[in-house]
Protein backbone atom coordinates (compact mmCIF):
# COMPACT_ATOMS: atom_id res chain seq x y z
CA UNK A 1 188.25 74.35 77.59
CA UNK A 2 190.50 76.01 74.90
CA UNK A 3 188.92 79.41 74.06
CA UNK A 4 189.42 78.55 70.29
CA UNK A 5 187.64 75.18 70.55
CA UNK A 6 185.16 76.51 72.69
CA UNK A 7 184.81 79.81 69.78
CA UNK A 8 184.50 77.46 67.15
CA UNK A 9 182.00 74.63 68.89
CA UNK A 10 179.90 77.85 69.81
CA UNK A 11 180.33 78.79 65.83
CA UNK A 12 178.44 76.04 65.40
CA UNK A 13 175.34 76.91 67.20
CA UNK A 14 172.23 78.26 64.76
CA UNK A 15 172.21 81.33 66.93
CA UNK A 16 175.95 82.09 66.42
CA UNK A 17 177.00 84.62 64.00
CA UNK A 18 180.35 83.30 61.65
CA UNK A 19 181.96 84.88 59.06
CA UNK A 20 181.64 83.87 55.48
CA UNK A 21 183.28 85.84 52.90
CA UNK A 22 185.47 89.40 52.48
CA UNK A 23 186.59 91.36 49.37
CA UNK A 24 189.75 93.38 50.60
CA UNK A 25 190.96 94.73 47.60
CA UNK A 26 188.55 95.14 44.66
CA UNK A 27 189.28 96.44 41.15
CA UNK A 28 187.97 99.47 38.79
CA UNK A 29 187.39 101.61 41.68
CA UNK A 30 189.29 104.26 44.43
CA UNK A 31 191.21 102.31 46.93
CA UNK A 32 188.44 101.32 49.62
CA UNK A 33 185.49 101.70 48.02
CA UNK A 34 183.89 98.45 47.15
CA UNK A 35 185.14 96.81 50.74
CA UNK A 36 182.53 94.51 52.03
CA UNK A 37 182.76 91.06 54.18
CA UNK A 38 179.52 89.12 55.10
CA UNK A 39 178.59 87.37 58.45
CA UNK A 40 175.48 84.89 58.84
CA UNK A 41 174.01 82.81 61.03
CA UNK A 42 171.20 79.77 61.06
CA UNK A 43 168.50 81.16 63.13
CA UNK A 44 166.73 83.89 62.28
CA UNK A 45 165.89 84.18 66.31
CA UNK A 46 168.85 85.23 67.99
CA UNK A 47 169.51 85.94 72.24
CA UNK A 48 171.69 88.96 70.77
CA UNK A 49 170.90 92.45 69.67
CA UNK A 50 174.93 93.63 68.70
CA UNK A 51 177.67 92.24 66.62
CA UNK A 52 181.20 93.22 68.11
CA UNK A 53 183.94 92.99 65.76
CA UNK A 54 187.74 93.52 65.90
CA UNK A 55 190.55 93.80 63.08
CA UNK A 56 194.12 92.74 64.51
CA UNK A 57 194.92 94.39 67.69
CA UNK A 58 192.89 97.61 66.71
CA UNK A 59 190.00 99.03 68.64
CA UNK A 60 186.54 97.27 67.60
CA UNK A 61 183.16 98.53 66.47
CA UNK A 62 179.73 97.06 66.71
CA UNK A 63 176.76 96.31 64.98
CA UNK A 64 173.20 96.66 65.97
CA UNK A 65 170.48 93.95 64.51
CA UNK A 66 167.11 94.46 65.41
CA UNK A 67 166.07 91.47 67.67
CA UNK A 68 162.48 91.40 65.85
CA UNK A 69 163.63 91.54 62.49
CA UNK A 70 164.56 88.07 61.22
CA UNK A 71 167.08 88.59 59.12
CA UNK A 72 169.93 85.65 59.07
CA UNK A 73 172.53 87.64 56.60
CA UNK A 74 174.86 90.50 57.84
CA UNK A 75 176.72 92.60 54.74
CA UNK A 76 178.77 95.55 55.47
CA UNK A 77 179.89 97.45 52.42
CA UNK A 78 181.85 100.48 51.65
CA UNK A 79 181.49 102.35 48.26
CA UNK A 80 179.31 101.35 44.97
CA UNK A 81 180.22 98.03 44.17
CA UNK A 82 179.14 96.83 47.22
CA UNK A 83 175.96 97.69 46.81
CA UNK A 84 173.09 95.85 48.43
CA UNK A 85 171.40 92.86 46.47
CA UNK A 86 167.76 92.37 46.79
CA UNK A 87 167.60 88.92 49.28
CA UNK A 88 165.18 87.86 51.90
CA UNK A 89 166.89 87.76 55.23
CA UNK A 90 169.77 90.47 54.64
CA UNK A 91 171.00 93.39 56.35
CA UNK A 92 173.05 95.73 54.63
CA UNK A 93 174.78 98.60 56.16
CA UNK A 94 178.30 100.78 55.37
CA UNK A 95 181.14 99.72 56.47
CA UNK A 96 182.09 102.69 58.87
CA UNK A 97 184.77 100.80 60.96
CA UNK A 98 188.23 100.13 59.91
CA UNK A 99 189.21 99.99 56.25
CA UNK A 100 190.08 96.31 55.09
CA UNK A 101 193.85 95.91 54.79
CA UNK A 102 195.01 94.76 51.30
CA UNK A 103 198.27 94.19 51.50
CA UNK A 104 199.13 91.88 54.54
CA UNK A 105 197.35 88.70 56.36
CA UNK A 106 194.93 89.88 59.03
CA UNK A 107 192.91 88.51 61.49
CA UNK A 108 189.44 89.09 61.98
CA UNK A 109 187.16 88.61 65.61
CA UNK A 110 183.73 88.57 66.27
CA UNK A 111 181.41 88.32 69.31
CA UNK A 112 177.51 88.34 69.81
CA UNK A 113 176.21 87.47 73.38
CA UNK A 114 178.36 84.32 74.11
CA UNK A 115 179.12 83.82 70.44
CA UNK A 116 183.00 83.62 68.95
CA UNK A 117 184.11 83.32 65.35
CA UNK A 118 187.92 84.03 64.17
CA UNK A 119 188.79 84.64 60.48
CA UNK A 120 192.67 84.37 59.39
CA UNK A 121 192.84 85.56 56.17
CA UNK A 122 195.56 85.29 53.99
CA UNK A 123 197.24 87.95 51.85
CA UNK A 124 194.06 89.57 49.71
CA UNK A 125 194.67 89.92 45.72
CA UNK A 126 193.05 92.31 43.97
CA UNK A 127 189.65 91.09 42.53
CA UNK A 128 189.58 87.67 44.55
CA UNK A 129 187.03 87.62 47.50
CA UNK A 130 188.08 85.32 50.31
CA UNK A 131 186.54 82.59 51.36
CA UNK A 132 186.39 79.04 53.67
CA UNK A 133 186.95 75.96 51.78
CA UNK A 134 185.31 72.91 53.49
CA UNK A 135 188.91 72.33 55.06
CA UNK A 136 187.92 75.13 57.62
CA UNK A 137 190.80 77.00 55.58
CA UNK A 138 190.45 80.96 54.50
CA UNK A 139 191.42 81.16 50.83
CA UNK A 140 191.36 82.79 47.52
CA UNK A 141 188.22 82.97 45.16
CA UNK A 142 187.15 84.20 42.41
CA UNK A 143 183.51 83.18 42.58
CA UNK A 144 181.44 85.67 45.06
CA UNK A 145 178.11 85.82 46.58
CA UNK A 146 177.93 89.59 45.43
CA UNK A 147 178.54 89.04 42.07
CA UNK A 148 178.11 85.73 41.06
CA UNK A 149 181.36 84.80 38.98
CA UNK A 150 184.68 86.62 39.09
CA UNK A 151 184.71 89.47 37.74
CA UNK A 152 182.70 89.11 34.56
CA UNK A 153 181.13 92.83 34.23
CA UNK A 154 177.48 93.15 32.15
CA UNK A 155 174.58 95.27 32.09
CA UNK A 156 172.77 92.88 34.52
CA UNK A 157 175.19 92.82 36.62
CA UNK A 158 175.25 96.55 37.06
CA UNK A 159 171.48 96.58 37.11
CA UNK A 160 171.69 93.62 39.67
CA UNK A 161 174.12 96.17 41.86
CA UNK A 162 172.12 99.83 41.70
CA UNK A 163 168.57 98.50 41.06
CA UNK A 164 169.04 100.82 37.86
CA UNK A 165 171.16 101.80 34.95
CA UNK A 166 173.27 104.41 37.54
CA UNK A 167 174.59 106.99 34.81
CA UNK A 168 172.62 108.84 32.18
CA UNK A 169 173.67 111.86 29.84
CA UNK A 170 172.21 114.83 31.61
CA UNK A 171 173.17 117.22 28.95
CA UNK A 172 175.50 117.94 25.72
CA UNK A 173 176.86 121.08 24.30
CA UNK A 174 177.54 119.70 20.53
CA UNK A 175 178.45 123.75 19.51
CA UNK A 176 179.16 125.60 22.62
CA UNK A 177 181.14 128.26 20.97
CA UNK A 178 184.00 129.88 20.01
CA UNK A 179 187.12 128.39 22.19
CA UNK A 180 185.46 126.58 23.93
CA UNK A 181 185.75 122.77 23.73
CA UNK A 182 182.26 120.36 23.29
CA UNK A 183 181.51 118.94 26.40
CA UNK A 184 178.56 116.93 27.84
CA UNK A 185 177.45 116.46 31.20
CA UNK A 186 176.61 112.74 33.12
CA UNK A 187 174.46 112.27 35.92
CA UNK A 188 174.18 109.44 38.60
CA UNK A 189 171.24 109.18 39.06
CA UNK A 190 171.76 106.61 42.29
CA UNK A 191 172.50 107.51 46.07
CA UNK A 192 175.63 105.50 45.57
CA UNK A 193 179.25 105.96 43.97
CA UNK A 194 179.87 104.72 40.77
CA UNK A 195 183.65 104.58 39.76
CA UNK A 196 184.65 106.66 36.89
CA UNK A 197 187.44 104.51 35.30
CA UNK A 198 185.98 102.84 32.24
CA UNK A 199 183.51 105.73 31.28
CA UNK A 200 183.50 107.08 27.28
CA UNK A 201 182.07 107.84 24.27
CA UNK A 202 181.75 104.38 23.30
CA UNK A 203 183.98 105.04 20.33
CA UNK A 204 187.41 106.07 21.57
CA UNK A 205 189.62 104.71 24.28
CA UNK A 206 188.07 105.48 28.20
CA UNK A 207 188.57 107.32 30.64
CA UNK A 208 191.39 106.42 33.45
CA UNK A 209 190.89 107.77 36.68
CA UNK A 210 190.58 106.67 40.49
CA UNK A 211 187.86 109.19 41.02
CA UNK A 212 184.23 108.20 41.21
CA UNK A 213 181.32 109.81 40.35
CA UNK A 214 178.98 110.70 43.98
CA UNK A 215 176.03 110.02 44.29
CA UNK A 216 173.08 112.38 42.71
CA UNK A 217 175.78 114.40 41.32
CA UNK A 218 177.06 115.27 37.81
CA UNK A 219 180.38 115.84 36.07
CA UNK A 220 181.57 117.33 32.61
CA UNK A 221 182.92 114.83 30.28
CA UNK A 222 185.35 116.91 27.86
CA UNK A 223 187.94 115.91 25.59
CA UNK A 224 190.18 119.16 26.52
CA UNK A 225 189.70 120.13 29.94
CA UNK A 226 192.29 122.78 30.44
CA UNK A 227 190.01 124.97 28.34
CA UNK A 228 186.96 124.08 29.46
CA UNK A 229 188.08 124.67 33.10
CA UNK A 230 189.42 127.98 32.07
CA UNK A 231 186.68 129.22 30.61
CA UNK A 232 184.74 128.48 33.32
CA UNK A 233 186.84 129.97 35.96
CA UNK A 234 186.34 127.40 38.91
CA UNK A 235 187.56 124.50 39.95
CA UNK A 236 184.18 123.38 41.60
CA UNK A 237 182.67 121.61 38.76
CA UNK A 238 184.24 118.40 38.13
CA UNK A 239 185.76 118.32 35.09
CA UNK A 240 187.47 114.90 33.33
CA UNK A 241 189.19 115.02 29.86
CA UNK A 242 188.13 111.76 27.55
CA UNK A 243 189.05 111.70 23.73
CA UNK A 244 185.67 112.02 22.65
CA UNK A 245 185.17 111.79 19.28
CA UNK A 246 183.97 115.19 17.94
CA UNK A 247 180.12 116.23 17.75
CA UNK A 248 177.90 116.98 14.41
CA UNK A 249 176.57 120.59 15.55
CA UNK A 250 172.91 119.75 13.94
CA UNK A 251 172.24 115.90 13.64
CA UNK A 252 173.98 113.33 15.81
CA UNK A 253 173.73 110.72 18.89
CA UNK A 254 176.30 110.93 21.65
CA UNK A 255 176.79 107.38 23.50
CA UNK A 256 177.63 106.46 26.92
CA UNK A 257 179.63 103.76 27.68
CA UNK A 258 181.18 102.19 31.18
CA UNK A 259 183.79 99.68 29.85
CA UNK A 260 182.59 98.66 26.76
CA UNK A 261 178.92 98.58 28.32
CA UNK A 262 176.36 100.93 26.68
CA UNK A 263 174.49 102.94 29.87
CA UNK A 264 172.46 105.89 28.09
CA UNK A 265 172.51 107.50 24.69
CA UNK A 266 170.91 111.02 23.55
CA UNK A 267 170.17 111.89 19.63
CA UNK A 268 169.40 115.51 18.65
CA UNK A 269 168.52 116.73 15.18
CA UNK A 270 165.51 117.50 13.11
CA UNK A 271 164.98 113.46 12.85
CA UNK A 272 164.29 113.46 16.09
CA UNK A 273 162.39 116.60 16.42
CA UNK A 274 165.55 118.01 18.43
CA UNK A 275 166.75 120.64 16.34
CA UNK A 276 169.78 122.67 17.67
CA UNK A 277 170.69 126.41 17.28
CA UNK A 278 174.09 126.97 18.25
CA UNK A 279 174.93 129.57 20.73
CA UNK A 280 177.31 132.75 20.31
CA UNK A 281 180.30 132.67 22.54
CA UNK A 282 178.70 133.59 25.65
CA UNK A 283 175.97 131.02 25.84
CA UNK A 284 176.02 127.31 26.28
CA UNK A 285 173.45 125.23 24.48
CA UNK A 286 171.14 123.80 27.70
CA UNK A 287 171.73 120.47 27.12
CA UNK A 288 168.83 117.68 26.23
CA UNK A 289 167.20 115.03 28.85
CA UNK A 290 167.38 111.61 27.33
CA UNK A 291 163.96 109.37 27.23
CA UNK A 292 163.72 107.99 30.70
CA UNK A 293 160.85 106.61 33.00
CA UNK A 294 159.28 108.87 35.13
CA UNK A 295 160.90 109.67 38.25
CA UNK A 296 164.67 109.78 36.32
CA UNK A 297 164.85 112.26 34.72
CA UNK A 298 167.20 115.28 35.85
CA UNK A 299 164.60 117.69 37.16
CA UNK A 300 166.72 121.07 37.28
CA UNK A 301 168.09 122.52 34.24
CA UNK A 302 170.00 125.93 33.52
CA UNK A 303 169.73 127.71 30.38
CA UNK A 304 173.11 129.72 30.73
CA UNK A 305 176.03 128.13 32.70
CA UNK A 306 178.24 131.31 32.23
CA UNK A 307 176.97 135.03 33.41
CA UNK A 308 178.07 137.99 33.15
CA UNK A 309 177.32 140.99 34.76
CA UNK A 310 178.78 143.40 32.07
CA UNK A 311 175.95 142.14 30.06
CA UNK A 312 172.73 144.00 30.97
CA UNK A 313 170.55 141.81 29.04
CA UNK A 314 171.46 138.47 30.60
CA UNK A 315 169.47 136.43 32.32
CA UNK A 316 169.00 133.15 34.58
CA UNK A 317 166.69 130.38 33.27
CA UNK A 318 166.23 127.44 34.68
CA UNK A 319 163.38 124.99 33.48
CA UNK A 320 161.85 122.60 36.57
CA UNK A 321 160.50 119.06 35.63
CA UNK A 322 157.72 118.29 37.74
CA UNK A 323 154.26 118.07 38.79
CA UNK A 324 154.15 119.54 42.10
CA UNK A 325 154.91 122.97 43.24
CA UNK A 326 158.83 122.90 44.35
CA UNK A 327 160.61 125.13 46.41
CA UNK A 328 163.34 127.31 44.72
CA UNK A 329 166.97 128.44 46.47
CA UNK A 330 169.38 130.56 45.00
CA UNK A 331 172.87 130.00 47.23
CA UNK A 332 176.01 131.72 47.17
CA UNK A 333 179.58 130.32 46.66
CA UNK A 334 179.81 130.35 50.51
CA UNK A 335 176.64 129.13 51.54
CA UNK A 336 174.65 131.77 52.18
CA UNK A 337 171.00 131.97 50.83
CA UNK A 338 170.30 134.83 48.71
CA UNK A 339 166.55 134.14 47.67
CA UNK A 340 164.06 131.78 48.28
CA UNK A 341 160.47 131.37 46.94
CA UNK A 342 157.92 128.66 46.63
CA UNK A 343 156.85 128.13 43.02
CA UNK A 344 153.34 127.01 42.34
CA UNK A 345 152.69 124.90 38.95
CA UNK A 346 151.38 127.30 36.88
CA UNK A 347 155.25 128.84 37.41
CA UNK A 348 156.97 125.28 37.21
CA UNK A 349 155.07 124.41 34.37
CA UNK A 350 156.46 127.58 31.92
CA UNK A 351 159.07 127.22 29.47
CA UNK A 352 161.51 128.96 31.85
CA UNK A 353 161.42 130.32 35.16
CA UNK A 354 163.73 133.89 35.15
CA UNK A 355 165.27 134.71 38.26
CA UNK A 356 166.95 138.07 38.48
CA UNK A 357 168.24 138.10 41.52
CA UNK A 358 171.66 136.27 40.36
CA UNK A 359 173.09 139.62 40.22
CA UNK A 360 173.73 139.31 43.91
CA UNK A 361 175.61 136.36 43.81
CA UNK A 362 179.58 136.64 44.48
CA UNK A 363 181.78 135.98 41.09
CA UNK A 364 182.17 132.67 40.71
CA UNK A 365 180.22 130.00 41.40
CA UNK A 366 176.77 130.26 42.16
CA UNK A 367 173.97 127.39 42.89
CA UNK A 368 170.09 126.57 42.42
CA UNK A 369 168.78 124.19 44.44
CA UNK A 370 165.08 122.77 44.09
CA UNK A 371 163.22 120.81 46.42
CA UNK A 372 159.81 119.29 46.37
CA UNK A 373 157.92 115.97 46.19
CA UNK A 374 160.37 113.31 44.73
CA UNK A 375 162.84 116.45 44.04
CA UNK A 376 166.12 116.97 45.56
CA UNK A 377 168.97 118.53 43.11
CA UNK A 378 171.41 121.17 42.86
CA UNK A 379 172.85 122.95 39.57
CA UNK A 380 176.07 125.10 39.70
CA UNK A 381 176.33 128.27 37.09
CA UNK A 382 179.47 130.47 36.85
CA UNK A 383 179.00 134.60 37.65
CA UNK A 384 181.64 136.63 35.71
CA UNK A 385 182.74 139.99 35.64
């Protein structure tokens, strides 16, 4: 028999995996993240334990599903917006083979057991997932099992992604000083990526960039990052310029916005029973934790970004949200543990915890990392001469 007719009558079969839909070249985010194509099959009892699958004439890669587990619904994803949808029946797992050309027709294979499927795709476009019409014909679409339609972008559907609203504003410095430019500080709060290109103040054109945002990490949102960068002496922080509007020192609310899309705000002021005192030039204002559920909020927060050593009065503070004793590391720039304690909760539940021994930290950047029940984060600070 022809090995194609024979591939596509064994397509056929309940137990045979096919393919049903890729996304080669998605929009609002780095090249390659946000890559997924889907596989599925009819029966959720299958004679095969491994997917093999093969782009072009490249070397494959292969797939295990668990023989016991029922599921009917293959999605490999790579980056954010390929993030896995709550559904009965799927499997979702990165996409660690190949990335998905998106520039050229391709040709995808699969095998499982005695199982055959062939996908020729056509030339992707950016946006459009691709899809079989009922001709049998790979083409064009802008409707997708992801995302519902196109590529209509709303709060649900970025709740309907990450589970959550990913980004939050993990702290502001509305007066941080002399020459030094107001800055505030976002946080995903996610394990995945979540693309950077879109992000502001709500009130003055976004940010542009191909960079996303990792996840359970932080950036600084500034609207002149040359000086912020120089003042604080490393290139380790991340560090994007946006034309924020500029920040009331005692009363105001700073807004977070992801195209157009409100994602967090954070008021301060006596209103609010926030009051601010502005720093002098050497200290940075701490930053504020906006009203979250439990289990959100940033848990590790520094009272002084920038220290300096010719300073014999200052000092490390760091404040630790939680309800559990944690265990506290202090890390050098290269790695190296300098100090490590357990803190009990009579410790974690003071005002601030002081830690002296920053002095033996190398200049420039320094870390704190915290780890306990539910608690998992690192904070950079900056050690100057």
């Amino acid at each position: 028999m022809n090995p194609l007719i024979l591939g596509a009558a064994l397509a056929l079969l309940p137990e045979c995996p096919y393919f049903t839909e890729f996304l080669p070249h998605p929009v609002h985010v780095p090249d390659a993240e946000g890559e997924y194509f889907m596989v599925k099959w009819e029966s959720p009892i299958v004679p095969w334990d491994t997917i093999y699958f093969q782009l072009d004439e490249f070397n494959g890669f292969s797939i295990h599903v668990p023989s016991n587990s029922f599921y009917t619904e293959l999605l490999l994803h790579r980056g954010a917006p390929a993030a896995c949808p709550e559904k009965d029946g799927l499997l979702c797992l990165p996409l660690t083979g190949r990335m998905l050309p998106n520039t050229r027709a391709t040709v995808w294979n699969l095998r499982a057991g005695a199982c055959r499927d062939t996908a020729y795709l056509p030339v992707p476009r950016p946006g459009m997932v691709i899809r079989k019409n009922d001709g049998g014909e790979w083409v064009l679409s802008s409707s997708s099992s992801m995302q519902g339609s196109g590529n209509a972008l709303t709060l649900d559907s970025i709740l309907s992604i990450y589970g959550e609203i990913p980004l939050y504003v993990s702290e502001v410095a509305p007066c941080p000083g002399h020459g030094i430019p107001e800055w505030f500080e976002i946080t995903n709060r996610t394990m995945r990526a979540f693309p950077l290109n879109g992000i502001s103040d709500c009130k003055r054109a976004p940010l542009n960039s191909a960079d996303s945002i990792r996840g359970k990490s932080s950036v600084l949102i500034t609207r002149n990052s040359t000086d912020l960068v120089d003042f604080l002496q490393t290139d380790e922080i991340p560090v994007y310029q946006v034309p924020i509007a500029a920040l009331r020192n005692t009363n105001d609310t700073l807004r977070l916005c992801y195209n157009g899309i409100q994602l967090d705000s954070v008021m301060w002021g006596r209103a609010v029973n926030r009051p601010i005192i502005c720093p002098s030039m050497e200290r940075i204002s701490p930053g504020f934790v906006p009203r979250v559920s439990s289990g959100q909020t940033k848990a590790l927060h520094i009272a002084e970004r920038v220290l300096k050593r010719s300073k014999r009065n200052t000092k490390l503070r760091v404040s630790i949200n939680s309800e559990k004793p944690v265990e506290l590391r202090l890390i050098d720039r290269g790695g190296v543990g300098i100090m490590r304690r357990t803190l009990g909760i009579e410790e974690v539940n003071a005002a601030w915890i002081e830690i002296p021994e920053w002095r033996k930290c190398q200049n420039g950047p320094c870390f704190i990392h915290v780890q306990g029940d539910g608690i998992d984060e690192t904070a950079a600070f900056i050690v100057r001469p």
